[in-house]
N, C-alpha and C. Protein backbone atom coordinates (compact mmCIF):
# COMPACT_ATOMS: atom_id res chain seq x y z
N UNK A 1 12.59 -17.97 -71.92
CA UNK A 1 12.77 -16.97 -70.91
C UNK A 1 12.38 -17.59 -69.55
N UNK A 2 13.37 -17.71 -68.61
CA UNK A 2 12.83 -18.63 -67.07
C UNK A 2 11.80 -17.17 -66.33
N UNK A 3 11.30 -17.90 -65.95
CA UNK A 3 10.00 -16.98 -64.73
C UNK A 3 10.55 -17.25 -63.19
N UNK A 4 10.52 -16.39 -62.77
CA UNK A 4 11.01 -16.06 -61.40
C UNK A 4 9.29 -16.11 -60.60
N UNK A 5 9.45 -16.82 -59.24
CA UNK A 5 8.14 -16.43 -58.61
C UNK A 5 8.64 -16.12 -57.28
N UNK A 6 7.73 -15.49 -56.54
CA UNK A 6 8.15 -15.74 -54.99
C UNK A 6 8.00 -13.59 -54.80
N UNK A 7 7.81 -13.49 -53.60
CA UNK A 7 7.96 -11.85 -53.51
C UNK A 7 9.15 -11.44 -53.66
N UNK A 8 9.11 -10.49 -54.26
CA UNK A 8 10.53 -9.49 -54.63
C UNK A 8 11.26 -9.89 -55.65
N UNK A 9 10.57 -10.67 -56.33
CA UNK A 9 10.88 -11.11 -57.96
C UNK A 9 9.75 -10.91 -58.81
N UNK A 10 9.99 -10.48 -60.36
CA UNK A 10 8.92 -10.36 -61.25
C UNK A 10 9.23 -11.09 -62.41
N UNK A 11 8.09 -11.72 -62.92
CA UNK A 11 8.55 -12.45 -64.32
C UNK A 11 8.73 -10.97 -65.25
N UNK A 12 9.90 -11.65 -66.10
CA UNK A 12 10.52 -10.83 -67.11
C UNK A 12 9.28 -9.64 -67.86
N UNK A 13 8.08 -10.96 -67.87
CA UNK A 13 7.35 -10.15 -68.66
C UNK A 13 6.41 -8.67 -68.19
N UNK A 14 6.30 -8.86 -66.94
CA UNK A 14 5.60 -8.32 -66.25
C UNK A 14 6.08 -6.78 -65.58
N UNK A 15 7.70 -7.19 -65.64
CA UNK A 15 8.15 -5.80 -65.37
C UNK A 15 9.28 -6.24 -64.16
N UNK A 16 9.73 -4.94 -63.30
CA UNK A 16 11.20 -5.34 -62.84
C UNK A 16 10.49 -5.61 -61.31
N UNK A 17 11.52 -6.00 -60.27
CA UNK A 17 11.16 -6.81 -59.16
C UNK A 17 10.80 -5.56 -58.40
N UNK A 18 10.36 -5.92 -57.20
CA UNK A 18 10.42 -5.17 -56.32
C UNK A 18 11.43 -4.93 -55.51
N UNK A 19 12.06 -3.86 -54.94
CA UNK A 19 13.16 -3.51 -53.78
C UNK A 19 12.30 -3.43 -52.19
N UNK A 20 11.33 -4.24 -51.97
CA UNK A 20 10.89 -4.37 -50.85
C UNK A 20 10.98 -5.57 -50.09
N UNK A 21 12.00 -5.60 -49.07
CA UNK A 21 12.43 -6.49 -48.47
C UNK A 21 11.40 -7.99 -48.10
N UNK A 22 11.83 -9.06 -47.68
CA UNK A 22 10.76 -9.87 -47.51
C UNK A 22 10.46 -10.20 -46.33
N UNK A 23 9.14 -10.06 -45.77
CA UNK A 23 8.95 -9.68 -44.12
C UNK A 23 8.72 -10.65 -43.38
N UNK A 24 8.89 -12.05 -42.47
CA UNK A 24 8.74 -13.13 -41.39
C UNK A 24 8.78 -12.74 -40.39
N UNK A 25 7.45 -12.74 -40.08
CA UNK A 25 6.79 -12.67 -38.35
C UNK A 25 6.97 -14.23 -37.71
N UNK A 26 7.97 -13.90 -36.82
CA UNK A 26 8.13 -15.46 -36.03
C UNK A 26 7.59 -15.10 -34.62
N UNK A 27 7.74 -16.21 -33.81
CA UNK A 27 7.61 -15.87 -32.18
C UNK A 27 8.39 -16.25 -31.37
N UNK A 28 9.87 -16.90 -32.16
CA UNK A 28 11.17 -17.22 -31.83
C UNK A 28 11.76 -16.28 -31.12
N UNK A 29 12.55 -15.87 -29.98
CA UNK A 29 13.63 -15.04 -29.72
C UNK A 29 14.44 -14.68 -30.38
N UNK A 30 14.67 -13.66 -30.98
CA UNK A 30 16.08 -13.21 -31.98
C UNK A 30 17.21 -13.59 -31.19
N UNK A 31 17.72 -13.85 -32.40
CA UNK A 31 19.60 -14.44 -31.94
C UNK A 31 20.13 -13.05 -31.51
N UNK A 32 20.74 -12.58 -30.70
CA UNK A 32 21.96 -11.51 -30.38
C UNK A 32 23.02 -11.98 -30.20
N UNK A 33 24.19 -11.32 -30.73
CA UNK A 33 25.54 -11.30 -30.36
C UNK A 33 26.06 -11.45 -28.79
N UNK A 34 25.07 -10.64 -27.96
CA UNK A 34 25.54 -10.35 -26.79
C UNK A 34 24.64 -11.86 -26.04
N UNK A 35 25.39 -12.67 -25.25
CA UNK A 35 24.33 -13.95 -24.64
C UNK A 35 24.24 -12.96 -23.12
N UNK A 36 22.42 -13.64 -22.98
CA UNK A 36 22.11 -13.30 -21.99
C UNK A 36 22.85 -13.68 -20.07
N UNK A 37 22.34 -12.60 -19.33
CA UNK A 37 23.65 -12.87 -17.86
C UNK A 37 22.95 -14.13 -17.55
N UNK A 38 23.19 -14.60 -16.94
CA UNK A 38 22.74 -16.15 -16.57
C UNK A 38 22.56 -15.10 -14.84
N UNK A 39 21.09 -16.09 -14.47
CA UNK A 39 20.59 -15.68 -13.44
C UNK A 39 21.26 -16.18 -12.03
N UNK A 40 21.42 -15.09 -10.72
CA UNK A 40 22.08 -15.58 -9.55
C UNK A 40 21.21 -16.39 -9.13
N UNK A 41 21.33 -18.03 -9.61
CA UNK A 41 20.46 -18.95 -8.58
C UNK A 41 21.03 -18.68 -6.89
N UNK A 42 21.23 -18.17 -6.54
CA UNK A 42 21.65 -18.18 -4.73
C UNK A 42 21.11 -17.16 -4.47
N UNK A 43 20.56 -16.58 -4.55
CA UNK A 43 19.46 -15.03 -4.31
C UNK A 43 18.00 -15.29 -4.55
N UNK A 44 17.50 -14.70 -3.34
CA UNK A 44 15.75 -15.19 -3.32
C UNK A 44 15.34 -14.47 -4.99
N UNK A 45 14.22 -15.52 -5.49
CA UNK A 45 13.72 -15.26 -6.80
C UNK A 45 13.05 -14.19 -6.82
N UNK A 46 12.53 -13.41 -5.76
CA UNK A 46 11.48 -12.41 -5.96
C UNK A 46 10.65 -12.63 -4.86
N UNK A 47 9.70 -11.35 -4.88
CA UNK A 47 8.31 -11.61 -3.88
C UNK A 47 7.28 -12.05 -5.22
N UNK A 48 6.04 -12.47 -4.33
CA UNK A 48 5.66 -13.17 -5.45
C UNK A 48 4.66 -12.07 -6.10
N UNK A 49 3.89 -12.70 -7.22
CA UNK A 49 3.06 -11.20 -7.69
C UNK A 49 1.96 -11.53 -7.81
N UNK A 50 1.46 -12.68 -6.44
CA UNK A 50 0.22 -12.96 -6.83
C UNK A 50 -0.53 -11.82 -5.52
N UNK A 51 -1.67 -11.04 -5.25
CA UNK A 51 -2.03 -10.52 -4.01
C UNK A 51 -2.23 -11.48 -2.93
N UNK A 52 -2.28 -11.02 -1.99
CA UNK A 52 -2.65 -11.52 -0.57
C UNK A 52 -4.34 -11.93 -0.52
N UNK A 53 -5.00 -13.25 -0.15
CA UNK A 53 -5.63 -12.71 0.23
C UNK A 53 -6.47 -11.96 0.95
N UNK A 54 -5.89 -11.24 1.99
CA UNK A 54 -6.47 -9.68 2.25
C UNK A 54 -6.83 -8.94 1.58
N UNK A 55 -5.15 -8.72 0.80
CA UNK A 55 -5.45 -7.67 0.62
C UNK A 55 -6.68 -7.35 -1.21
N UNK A 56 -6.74 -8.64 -1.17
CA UNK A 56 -7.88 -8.83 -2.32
C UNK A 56 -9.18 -8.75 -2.33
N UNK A 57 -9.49 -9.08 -1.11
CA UNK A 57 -10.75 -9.17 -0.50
C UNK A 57 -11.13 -6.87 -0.06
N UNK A 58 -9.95 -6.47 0.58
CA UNK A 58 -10.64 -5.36 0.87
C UNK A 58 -10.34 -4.76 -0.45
N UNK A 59 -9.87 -4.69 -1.57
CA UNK A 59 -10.16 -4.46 -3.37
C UNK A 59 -11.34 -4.47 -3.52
N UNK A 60 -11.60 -6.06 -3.53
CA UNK A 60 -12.54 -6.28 -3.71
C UNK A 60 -13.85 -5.22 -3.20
N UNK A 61 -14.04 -5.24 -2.02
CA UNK A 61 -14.98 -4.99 -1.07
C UNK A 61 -15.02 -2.89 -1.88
N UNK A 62 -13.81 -2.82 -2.00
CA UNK A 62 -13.93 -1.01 -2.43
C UNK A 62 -14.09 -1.04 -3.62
N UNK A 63 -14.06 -1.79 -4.96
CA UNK A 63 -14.19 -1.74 -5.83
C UNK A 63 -16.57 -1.88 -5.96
N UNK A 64 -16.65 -2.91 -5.19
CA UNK A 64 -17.87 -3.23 -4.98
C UNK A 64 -19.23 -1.92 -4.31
N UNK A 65 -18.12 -1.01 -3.51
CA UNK A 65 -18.45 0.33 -3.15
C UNK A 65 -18.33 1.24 -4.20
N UNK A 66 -17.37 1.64 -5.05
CA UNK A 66 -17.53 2.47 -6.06
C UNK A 66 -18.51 1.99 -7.34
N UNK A 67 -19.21 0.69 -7.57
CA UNK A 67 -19.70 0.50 -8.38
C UNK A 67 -21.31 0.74 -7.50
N UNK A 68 -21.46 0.82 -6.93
CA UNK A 68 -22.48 1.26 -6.05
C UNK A 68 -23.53 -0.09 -5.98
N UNK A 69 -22.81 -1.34 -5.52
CA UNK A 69 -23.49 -2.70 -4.75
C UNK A 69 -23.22 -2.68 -3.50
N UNK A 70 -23.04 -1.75 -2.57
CA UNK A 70 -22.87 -1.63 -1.47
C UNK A 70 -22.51 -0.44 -0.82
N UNK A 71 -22.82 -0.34 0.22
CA UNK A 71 -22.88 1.14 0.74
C UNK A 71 -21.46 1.93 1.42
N UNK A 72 -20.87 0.92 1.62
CA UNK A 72 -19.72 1.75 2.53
C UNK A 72 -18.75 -0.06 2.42
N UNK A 73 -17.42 0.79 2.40
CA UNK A 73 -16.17 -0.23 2.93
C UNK A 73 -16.07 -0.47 4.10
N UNK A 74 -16.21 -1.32 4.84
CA UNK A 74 -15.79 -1.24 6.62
C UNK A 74 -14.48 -0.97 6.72
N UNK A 75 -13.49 -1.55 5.60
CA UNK A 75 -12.22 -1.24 6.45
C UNK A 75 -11.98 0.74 6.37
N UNK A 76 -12.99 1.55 5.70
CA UNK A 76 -12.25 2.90 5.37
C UNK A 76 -13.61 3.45 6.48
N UNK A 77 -14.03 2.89 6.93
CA UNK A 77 -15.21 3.37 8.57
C UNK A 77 -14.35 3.71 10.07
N UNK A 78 -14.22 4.99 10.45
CA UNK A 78 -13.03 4.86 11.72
C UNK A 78 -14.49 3.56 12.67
N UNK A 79 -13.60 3.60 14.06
CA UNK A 79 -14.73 2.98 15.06
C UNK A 79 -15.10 3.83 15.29
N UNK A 80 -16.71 3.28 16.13
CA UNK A 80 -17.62 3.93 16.33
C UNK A 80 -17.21 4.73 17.69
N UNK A 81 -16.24 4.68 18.74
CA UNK A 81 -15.86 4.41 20.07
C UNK A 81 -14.85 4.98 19.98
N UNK A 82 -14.37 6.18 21.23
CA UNK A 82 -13.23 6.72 21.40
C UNK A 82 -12.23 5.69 21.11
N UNK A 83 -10.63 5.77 22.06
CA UNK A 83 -9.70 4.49 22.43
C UNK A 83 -10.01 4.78 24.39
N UNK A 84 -10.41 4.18 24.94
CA UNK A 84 -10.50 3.95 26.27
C UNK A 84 -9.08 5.37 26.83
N UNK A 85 -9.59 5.96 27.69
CA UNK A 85 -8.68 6.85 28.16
C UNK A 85 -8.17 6.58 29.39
N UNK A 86 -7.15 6.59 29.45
CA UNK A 86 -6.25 6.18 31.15
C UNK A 86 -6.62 6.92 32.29
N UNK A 87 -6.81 6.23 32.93
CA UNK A 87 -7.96 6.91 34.44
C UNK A 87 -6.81 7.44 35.47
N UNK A 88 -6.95 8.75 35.50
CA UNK A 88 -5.76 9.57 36.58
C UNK A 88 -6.19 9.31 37.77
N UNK A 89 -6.98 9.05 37.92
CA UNK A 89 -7.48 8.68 39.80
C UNK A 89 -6.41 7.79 40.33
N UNK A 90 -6.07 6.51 39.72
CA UNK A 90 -5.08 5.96 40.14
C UNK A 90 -3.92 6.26 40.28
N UNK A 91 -3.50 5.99 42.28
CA UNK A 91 -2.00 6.40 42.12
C UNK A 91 -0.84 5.03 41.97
């Protein structure tokens, strides 16, 4: 009597196979029918997605305020000082 091994086969003796498919986790791209658009090299690639640094630093600086290592953001402080007002005396 030959013996079958491997998943989704059973030796004769043991009883009938299983109907549960056999499962391979790869990290390959699946093949599709449809091929991918090929990209417009003549068109800017994008903006980039790294931050500024500005605008990382005032993150930074408000993130450092809500964790309470510091007391206040300067950039979310108005000034201390009107804006200078235009003097009507002059004609």
């Amino acid at each position: 009597m030959p013996v079958f091994s491997g998943y989704g086969s059973a030796d004769r003796r043991t009883g009938p196979a299983t109907d549960e498919p056999e499962v391979t986790v790869t990290s390959e791209p699946m093949d599709t029918e449809v091929p991918p658009q090929p990209r417009d090299r003549s068109a800017h690639g994008g903006a980039t997605t790294h931050p500024s640094d500005d605008g990382l630093a005032v993150r930074t600086e408000r993130e450092r305020v809500a964790a309470g290592l510091k007391p206040y953001a300067s950039q979310d402080v108005p000034p201390a000082t009107d804006p200078a007002v235009p003097d009507d005396t002059e004609t």
